[in-house]
N, C-alpha and C. Protein backbone atom coordinates (compact mmCIF):
# COMPACT_ATOMS: atom_id res chain seq x y z
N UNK A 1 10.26 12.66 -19.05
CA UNK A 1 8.88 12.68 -18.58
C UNK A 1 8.79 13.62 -17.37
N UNK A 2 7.96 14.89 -17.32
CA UNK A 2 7.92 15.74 -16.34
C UNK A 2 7.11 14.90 -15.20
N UNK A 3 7.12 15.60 -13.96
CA UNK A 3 6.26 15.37 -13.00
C UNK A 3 4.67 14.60 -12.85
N UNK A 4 3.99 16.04 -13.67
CA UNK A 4 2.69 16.25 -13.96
C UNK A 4 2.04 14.68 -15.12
N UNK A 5 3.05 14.29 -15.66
CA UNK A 5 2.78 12.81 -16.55
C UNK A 5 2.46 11.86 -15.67
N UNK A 6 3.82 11.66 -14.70
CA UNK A 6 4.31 10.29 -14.17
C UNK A 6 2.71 10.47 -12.57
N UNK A 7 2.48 11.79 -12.64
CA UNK A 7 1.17 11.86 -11.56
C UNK A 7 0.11 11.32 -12.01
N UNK A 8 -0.16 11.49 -13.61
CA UNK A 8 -1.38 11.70 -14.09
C UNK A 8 -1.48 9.69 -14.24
N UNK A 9 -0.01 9.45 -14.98
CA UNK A 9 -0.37 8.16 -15.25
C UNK A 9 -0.40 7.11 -13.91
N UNK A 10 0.43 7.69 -12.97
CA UNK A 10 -0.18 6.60 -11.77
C UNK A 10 -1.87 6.86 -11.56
N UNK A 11 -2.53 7.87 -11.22
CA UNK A 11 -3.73 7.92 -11.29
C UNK A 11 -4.80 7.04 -12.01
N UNK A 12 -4.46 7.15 -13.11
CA UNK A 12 -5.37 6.80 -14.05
C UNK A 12 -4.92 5.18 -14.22
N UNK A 13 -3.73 4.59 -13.58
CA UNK A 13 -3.38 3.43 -13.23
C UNK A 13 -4.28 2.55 -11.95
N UNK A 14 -4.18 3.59 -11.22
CA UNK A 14 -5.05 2.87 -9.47
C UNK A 14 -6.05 3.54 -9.97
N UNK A 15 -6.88 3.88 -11.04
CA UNK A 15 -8.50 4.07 -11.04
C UNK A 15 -8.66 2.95 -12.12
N UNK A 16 -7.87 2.36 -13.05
CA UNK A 16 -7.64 0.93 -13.71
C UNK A 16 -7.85 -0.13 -12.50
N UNK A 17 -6.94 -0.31 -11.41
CA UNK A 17 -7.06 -1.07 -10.40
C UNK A 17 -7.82 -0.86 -9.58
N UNK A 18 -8.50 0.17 -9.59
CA UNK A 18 -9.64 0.11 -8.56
C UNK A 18 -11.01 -0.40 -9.10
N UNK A 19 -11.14 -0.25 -10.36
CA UNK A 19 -12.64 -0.51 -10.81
C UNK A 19 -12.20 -2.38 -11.02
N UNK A 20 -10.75 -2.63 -11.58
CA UNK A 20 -10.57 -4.25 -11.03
C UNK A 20 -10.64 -4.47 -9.78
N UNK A 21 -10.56 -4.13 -9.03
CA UNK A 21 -10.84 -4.45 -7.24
C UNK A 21 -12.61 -4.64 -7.38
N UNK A 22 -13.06 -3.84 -7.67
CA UNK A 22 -14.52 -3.70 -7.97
C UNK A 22 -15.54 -4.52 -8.66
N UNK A 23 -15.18 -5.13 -9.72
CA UNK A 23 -15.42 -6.10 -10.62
C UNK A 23 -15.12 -7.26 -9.89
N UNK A 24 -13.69 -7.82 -9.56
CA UNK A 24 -13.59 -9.14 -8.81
C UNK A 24 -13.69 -9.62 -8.00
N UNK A 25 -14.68 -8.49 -6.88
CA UNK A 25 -15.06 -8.52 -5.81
C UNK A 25 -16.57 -9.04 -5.95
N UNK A 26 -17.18 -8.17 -6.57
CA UNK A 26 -18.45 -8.71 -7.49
C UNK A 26 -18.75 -10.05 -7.94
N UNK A 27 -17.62 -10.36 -8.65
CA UNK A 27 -17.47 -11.84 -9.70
C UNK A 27 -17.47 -12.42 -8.40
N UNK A 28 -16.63 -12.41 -7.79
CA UNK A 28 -15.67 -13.08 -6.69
C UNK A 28 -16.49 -13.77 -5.59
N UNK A 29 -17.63 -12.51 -5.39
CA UNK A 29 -18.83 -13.15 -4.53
C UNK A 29 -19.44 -14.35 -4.84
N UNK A 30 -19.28 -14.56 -6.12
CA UNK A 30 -20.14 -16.30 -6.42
C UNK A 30 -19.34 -17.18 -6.29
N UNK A 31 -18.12 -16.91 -6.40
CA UNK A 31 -17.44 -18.02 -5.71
C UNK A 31 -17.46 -18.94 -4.63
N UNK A 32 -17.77 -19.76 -3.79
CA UNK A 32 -17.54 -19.95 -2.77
C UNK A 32 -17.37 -21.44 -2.03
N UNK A 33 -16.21 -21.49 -1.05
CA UNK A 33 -15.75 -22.61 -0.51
C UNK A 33 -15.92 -22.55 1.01
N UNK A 34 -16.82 -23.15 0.96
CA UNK A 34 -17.45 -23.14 2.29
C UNK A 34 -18.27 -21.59 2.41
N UNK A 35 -18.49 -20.88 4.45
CA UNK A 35 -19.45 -19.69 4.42
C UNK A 35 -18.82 -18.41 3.98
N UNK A 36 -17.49 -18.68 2.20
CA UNK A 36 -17.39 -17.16 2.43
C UNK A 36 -17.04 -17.18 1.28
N UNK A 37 -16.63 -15.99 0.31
CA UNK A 37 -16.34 -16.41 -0.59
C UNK A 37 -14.46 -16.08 -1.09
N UNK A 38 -14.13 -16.41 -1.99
CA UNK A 38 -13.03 -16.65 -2.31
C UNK A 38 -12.57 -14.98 -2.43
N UNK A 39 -11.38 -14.23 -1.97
CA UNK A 39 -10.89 -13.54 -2.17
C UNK A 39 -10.22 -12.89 -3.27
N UNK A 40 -10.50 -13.32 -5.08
CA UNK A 40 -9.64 -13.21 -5.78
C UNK A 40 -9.26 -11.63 -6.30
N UNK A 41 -9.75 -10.74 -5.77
CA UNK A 41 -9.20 -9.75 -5.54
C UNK A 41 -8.33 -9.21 -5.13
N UNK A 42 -7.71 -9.69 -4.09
CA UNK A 42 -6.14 -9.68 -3.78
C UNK A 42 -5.09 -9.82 -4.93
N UNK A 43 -5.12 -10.20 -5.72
CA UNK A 43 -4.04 -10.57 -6.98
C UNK A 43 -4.09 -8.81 -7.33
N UNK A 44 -4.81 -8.29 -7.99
CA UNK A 44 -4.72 -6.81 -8.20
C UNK A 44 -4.40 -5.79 -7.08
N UNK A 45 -4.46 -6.06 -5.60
CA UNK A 45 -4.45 -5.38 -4.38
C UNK A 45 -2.84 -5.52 -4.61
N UNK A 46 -2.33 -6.82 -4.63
CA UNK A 46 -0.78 -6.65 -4.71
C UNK A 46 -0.16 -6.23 -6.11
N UNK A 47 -0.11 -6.59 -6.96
CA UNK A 47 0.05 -5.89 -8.23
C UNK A 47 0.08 -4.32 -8.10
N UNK A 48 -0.81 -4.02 -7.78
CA UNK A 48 -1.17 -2.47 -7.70
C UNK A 48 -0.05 -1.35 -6.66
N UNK A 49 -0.57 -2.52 -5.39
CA UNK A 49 0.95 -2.26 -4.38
C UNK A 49 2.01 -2.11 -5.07
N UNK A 50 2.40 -2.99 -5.55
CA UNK A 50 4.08 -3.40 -6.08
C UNK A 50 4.73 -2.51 -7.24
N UNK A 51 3.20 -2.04 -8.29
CA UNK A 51 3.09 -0.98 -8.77
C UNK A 51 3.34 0.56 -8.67
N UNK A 52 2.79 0.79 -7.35
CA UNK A 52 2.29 2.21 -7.37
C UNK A 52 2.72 2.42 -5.61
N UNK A 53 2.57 1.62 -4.64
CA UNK A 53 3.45 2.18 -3.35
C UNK A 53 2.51 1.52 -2.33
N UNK A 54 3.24 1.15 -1.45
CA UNK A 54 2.00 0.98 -0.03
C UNK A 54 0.86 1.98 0.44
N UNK A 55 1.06 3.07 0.04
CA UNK A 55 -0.28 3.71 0.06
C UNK A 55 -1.62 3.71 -1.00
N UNK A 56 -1.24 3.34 -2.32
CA UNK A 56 -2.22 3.02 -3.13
C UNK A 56 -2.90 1.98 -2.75
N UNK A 57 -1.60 0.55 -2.38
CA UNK A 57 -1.92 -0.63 -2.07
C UNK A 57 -2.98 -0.22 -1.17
N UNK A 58 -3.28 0.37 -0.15
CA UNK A 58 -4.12 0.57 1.28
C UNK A 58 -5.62 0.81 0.61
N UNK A 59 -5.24 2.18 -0.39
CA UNK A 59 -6.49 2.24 -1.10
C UNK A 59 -7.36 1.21 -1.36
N UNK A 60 -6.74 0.59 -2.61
CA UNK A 60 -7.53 -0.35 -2.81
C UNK A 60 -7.96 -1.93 -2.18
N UNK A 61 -7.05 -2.07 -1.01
CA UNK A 61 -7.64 -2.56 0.13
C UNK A 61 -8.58 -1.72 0.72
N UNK A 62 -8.82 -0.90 0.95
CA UNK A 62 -10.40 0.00 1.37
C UNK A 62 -11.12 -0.56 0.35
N UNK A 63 -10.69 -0.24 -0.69
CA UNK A 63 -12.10 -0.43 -1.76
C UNK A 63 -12.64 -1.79 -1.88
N UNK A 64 -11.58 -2.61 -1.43
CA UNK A 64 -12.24 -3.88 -1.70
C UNK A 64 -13.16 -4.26 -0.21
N UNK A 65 -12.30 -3.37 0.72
CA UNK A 65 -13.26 -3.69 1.99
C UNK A 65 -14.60 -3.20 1.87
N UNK A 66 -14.45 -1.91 1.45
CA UNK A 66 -16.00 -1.28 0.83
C UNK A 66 -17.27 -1.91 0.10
N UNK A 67 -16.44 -3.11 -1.33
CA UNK A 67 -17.22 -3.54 -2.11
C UNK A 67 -17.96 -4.87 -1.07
N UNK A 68 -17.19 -5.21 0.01
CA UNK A 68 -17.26 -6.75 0.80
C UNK A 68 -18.84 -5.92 1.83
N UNK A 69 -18.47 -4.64 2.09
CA UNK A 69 -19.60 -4.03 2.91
C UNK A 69 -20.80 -3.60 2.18
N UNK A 70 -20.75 -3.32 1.20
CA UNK A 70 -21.61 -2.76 0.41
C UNK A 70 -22.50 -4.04 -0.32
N UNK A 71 -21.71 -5.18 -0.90
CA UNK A 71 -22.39 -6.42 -1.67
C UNK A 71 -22.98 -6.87 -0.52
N UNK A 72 -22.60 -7.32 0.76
CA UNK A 72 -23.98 -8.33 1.53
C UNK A 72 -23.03 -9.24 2.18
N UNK A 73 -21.70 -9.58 1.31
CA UNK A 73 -20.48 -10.93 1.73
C UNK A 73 -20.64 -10.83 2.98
N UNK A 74 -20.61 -9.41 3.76
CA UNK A 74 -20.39 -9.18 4.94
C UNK A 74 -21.76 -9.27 6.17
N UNK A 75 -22.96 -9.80 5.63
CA UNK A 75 -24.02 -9.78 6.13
C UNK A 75 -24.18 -10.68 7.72
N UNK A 76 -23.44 -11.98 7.41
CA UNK A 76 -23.58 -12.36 8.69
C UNK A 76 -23.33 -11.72 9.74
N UNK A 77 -22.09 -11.17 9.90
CA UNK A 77 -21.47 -10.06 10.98
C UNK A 77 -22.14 -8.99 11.39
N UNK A 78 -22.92 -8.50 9.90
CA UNK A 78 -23.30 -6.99 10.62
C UNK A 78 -24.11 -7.03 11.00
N UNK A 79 -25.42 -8.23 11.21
CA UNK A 79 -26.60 -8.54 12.05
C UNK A 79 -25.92 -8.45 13.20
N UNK A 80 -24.50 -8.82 13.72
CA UNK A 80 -24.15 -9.26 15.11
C UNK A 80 -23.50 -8.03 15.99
N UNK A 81 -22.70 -7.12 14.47
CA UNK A 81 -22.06 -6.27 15.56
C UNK A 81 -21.77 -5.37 14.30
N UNK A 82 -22.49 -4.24 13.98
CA UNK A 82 -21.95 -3.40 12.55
C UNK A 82 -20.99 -2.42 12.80
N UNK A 83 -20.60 -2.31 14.07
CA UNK A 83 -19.14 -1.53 14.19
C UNK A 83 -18.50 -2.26 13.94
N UNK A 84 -18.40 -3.60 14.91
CA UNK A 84 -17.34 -4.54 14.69
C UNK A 84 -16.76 -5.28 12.93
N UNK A 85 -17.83 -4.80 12.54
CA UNK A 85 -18.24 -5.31 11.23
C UNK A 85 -17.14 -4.61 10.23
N UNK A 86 -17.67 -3.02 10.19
CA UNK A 86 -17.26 -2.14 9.93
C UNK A 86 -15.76 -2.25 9.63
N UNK A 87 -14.96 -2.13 10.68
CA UNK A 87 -13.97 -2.18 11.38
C UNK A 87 -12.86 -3.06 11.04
N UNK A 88 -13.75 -4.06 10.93
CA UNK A 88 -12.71 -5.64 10.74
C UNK A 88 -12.26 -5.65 8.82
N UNK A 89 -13.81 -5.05 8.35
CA UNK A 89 -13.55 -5.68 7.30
C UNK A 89 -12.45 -4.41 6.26
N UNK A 90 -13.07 -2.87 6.82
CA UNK A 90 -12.03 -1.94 6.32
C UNK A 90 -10.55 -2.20 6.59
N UNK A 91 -10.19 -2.59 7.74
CA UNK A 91 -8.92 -2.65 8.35
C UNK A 91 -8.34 -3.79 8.16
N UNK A 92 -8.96 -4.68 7.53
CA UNK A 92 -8.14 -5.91 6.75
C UNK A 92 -7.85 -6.07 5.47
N UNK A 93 -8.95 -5.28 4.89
CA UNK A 93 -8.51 -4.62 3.61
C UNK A 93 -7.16 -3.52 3.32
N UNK A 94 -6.93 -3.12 3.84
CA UNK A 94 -6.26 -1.52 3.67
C UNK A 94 -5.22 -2.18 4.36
N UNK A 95 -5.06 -3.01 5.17
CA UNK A 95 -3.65 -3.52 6.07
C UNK A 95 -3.15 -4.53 4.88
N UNK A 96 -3.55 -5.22 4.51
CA UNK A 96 -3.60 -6.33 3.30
C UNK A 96 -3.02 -5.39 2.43
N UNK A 97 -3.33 -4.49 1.63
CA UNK A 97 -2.61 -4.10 0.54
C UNK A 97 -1.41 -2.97 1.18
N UNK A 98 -1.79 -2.58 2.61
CA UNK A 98 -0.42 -1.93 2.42
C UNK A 98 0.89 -2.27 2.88
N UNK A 99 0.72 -3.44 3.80
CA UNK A 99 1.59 -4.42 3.98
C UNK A 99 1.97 -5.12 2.19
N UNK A 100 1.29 -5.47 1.73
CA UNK A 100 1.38 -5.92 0.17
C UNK A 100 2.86 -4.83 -0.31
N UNK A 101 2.35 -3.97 -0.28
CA UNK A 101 3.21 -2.88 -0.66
C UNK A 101 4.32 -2.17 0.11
N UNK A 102 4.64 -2.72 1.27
CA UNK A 102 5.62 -2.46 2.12
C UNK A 102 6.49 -3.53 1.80
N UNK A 103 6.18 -4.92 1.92
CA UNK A 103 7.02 -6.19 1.57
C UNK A 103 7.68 -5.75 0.45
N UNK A 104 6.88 -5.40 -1.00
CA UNK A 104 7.47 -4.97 -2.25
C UNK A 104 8.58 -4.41 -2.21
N UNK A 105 7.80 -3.04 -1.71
CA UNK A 105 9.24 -2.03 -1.65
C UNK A 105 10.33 -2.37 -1.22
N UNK A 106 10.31 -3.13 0.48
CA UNK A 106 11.59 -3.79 1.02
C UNK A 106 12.85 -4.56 0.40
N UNK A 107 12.05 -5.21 -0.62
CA UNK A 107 12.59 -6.21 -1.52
C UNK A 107 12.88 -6.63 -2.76
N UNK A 108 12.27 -5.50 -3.62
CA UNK A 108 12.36 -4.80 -4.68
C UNK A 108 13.99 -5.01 -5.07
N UNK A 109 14.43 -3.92 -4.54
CA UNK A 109 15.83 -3.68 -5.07
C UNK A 109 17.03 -5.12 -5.31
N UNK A 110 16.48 -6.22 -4.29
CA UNK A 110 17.04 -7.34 -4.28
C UNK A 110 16.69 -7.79 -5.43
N UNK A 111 15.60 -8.77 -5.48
CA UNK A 111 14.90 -9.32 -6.41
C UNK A 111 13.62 -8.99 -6.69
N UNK A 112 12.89 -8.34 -8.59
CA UNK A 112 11.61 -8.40 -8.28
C UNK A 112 11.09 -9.19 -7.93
N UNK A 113 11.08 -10.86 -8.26
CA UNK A 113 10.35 -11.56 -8.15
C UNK A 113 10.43 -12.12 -6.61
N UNK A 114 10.97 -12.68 -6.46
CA UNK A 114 10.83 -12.58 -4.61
C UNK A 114 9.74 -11.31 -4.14
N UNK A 115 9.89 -10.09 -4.75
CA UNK A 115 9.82 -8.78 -3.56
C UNK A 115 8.35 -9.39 -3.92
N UNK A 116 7.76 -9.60 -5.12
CA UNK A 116 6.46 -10.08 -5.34
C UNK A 116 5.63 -10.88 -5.32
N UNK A 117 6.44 -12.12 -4.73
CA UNK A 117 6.13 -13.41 -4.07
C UNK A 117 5.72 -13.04 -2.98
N UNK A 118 6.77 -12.48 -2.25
CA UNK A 118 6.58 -12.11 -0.89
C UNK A 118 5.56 -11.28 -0.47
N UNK A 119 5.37 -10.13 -1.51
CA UNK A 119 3.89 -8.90 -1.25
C UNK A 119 2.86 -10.15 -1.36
N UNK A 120 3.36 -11.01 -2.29
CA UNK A 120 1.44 -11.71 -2.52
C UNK A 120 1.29 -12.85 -1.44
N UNK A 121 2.28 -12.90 -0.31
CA UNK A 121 2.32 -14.25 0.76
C UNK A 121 1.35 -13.07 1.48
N UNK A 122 2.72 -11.97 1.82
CA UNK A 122 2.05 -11.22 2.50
C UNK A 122 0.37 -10.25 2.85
N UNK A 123 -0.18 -10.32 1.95
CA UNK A 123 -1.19 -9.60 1.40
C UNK A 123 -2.29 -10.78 2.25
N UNK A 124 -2.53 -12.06 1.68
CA UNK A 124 -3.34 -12.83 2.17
C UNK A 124 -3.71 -13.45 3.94
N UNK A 125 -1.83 -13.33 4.56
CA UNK A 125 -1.64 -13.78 5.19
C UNK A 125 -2.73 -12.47 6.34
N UNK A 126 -2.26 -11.27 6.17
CA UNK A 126 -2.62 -10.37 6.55
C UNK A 126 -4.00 -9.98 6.60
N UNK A 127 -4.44 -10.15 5.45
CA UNK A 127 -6.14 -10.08 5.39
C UNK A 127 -6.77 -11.37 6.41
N UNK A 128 -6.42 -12.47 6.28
CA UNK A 128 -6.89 -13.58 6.71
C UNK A 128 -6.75 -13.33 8.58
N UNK A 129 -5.62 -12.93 8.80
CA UNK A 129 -4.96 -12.47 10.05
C UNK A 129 -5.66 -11.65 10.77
N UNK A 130 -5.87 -10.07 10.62
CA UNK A 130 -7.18 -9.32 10.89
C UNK A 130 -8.44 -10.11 10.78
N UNK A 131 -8.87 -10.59 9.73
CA UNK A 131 -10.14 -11.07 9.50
C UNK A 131 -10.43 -12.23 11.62
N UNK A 132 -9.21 -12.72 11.10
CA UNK A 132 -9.08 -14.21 12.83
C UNK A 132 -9.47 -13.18 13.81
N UNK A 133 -8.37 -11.71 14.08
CA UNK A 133 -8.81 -11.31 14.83
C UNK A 133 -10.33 -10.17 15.17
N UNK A 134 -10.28 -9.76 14.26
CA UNK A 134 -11.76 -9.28 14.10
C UNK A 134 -12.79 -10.48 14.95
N UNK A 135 -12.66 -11.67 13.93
CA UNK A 135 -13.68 -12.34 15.14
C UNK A 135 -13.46 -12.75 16.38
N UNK A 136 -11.91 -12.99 17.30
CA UNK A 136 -12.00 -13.05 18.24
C UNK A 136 -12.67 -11.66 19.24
N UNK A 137 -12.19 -10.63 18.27
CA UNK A 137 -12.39 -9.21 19.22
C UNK A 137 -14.34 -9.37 19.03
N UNK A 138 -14.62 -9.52 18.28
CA UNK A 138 -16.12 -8.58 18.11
C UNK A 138 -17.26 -9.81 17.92
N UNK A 139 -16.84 -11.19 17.42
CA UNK A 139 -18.01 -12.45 17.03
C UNK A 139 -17.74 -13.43 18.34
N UNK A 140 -16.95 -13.53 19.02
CA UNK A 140 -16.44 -15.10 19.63
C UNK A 140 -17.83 -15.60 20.41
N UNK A 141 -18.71 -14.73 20.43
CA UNK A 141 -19.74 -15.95 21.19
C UNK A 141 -20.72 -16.14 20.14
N UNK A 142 -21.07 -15.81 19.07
CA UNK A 142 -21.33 -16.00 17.84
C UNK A 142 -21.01 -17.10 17.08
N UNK A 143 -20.12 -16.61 17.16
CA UNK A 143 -18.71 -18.38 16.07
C UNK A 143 -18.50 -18.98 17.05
N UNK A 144 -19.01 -19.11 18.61
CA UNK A 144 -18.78 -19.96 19.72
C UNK A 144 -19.99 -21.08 19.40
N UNK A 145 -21.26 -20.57 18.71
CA UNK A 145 -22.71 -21.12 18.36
C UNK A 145 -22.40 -21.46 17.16
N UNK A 146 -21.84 -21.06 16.15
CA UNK A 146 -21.43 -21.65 14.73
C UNK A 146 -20.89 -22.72 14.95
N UNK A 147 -20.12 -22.88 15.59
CA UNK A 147 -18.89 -23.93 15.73
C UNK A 147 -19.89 -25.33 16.25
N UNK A 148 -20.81 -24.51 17.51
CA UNK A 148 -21.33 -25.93 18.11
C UNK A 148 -22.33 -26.18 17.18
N UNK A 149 -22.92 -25.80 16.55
CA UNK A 149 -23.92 -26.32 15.87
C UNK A 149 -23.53 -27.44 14.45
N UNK A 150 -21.95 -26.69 13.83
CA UNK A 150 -21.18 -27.40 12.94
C UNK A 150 -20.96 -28.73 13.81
N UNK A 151 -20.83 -28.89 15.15
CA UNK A 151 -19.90 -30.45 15.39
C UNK A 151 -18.91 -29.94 16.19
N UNK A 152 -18.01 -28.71 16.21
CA UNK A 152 -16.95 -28.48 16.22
C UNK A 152 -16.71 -28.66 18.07
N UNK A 153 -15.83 -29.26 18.40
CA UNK A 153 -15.55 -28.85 20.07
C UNK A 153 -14.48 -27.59 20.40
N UNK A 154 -13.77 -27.28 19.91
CA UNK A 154 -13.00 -26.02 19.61
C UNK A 154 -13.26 -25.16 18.93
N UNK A 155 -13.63 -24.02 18.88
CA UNK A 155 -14.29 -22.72 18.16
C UNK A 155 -13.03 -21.58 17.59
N UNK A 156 -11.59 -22.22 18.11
CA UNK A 156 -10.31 -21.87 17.46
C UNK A 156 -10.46 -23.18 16.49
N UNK A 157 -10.75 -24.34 15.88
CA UNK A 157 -10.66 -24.91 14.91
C UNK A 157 -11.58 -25.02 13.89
N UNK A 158 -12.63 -24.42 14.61
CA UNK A 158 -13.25 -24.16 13.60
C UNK A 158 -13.71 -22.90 12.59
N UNK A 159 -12.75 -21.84 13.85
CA UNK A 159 -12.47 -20.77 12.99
C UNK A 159 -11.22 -21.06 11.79
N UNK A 160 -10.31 -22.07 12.41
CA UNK A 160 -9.40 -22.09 11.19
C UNK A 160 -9.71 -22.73 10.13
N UNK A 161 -10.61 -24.48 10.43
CA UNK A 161 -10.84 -25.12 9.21
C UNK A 161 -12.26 -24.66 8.98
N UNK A 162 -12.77 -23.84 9.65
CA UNK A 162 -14.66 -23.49 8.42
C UNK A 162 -14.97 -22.28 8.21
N UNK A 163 -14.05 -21.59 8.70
CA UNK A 163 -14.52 -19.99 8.36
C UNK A 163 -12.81 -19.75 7.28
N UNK A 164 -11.68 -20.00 7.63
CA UNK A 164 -10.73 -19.51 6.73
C UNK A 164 -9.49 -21.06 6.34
N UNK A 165 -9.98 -21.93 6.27
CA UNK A 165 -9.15 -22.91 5.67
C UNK A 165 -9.07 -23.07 4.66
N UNK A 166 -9.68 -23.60 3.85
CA UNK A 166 -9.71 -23.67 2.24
C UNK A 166 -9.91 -22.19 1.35
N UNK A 167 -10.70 -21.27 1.83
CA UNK A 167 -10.16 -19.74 1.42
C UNK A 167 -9.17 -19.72 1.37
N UNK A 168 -8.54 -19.27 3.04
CA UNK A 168 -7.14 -19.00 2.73
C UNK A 168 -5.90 -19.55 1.82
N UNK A 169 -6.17 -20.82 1.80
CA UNK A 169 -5.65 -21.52 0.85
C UNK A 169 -5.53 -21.43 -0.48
N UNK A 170 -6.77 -21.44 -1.25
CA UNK A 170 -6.97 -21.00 -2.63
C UNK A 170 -6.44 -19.74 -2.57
N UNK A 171 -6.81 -18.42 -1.89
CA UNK A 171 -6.20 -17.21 -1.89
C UNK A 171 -4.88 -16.89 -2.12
N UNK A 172 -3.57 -17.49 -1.43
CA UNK A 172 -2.94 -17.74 -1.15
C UNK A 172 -1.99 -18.13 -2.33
N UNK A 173 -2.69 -19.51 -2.75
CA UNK A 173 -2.30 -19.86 -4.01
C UNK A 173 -2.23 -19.31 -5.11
N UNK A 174 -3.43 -18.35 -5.40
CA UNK A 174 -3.57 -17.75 -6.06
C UNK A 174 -2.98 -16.70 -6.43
N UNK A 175 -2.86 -15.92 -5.40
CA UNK A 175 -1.99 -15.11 -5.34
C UNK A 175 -0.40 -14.68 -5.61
N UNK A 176 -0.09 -16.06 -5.35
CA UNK A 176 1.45 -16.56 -5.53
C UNK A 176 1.65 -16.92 -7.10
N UNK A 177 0.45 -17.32 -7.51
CA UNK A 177 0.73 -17.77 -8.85
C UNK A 177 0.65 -16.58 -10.01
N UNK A 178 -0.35 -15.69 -9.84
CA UNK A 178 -0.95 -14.93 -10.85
C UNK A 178 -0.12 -13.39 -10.49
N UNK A 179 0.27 -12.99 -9.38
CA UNK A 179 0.85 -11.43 -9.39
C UNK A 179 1.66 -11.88 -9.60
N UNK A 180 2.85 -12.55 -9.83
CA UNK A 180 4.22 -12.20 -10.35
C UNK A 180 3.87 -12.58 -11.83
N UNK A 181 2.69 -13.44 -12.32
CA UNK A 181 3.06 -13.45 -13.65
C UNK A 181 2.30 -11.84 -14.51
N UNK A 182 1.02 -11.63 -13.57
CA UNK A 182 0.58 -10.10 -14.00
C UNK A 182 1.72 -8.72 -13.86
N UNK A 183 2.68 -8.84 -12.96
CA UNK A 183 3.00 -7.88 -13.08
C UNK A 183 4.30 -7.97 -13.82
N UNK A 184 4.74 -8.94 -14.50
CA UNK A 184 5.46 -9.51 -15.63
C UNK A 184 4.99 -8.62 -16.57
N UNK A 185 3.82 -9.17 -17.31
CA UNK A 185 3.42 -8.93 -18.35
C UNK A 185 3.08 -7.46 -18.43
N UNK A 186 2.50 -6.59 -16.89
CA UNK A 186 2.41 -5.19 -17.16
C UNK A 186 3.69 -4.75 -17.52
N UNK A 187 4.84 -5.00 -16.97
CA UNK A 187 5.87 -4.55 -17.31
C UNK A 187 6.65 -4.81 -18.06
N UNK A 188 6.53 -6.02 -19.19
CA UNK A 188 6.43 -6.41 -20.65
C UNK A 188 6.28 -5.08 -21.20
N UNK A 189 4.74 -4.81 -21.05
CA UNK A 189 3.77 -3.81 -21.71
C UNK A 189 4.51 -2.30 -21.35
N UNK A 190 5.25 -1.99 -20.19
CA UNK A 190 5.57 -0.90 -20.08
C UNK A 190 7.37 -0.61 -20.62
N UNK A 191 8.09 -1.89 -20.82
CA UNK A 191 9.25 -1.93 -21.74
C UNK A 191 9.03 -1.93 -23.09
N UNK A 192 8.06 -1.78 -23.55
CA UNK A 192 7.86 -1.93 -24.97
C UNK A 192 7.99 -1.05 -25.83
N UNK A 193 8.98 -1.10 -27.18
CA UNK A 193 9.22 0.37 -27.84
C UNK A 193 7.70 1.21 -28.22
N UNK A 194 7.43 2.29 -27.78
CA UNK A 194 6.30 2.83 -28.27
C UNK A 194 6.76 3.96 -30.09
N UNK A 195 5.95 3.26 -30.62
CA UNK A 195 5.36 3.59 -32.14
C UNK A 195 5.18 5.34 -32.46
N UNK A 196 5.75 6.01 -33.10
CA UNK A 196 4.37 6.90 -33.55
C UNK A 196 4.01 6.98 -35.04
N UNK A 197 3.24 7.35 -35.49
CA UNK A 197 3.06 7.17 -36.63
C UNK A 197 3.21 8.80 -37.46
């Protein structure tokens, strides 16, 4: 297989995973557990990583940060602060998958499945992580009024249990469960004797 193949088919691979970043970001928006919605886009952010390199991974962490800016998910924030907005939600995206794809690579050569456990711990932990700090840097007197109006006397607990507890969780889970068995089966699909007729 020359060069010019193995270019063409990663391409046309992360424009496969990008229009899935796109779609389950979409779907993904009706999801929701508690004020946000479920992340299930990440499962393809790491896949894709583990796939194709920590820089694709980044990509399509942009894109999914893009689709989160562009659908509305992101509406509360950008009434409050649309740089901050901006900012938090690109850079948790794109850190998310390329951390996704740094873990991979690291660990790859050991074990796949670990290296892909680990991209998909990593991936969530990371998005969720930026996301915490995004709002300490740019919302905290914001989610200081969320919190009191919820009940909450700590506005660190109620950033953890009402803005990212049960997300992160399902995410998380999810993640752990479905990329090592997706990128199983892609690579089923890519050991497979090919036919010609």
């Amino acid at each position: 297989m020359n060069k010019n193949s193995v270019s063409t088919r990663t391409l046309v691979g992360v424009a496969l995973f990008t229009a899935i970043v796109v779609i389950l970001q979409l779907l993904g928006s009706f999801i929701r557990f508690g004020p946000f919605s479920i992340s299930l886009v990440l499962i393809p952010i790491v896949v894709g990583a583990a796939l194709y390199g920590p820089g694709w991974g980044a990509w399509l962490g942009f894109v999914f940060g893009m689709v989160v800016l562009l659908s509305g998910d992101a509406a509360p924030f950008l009434v409050v602060n649309p740089i901050g907005t901006v900012v938090t939600v690109l850079l948790k995206g794109s850190l998310a998958g390329f951390a996704a794809g740094l873990v991979f690579k690291a660990l790859e050569k050991k074990n796949v499945w670990i290296a892909v456990i680990c991209a998909a711990i990593a991936c969530p932990v990371v998005n969720t992580g930026i996301f915490l700090l995004g709002c300490l840097l740019f919302f905290l007197p914001t989610i200081s009024g969320w919190a009191e109006a919820m009940g909450f006397e700590n506005v660190g607990t109620y950033m953890i249990a009402g803005l990212v507890g049960v997300n992160f969780l399902i995410e998380l889970l999810a993640d752990i469960v479905f990329s090592p068995l997706i990128l199983r089966l892609i690579n089923l699909g890519r050991n497979r004797p090919q036919y010609t007729t």
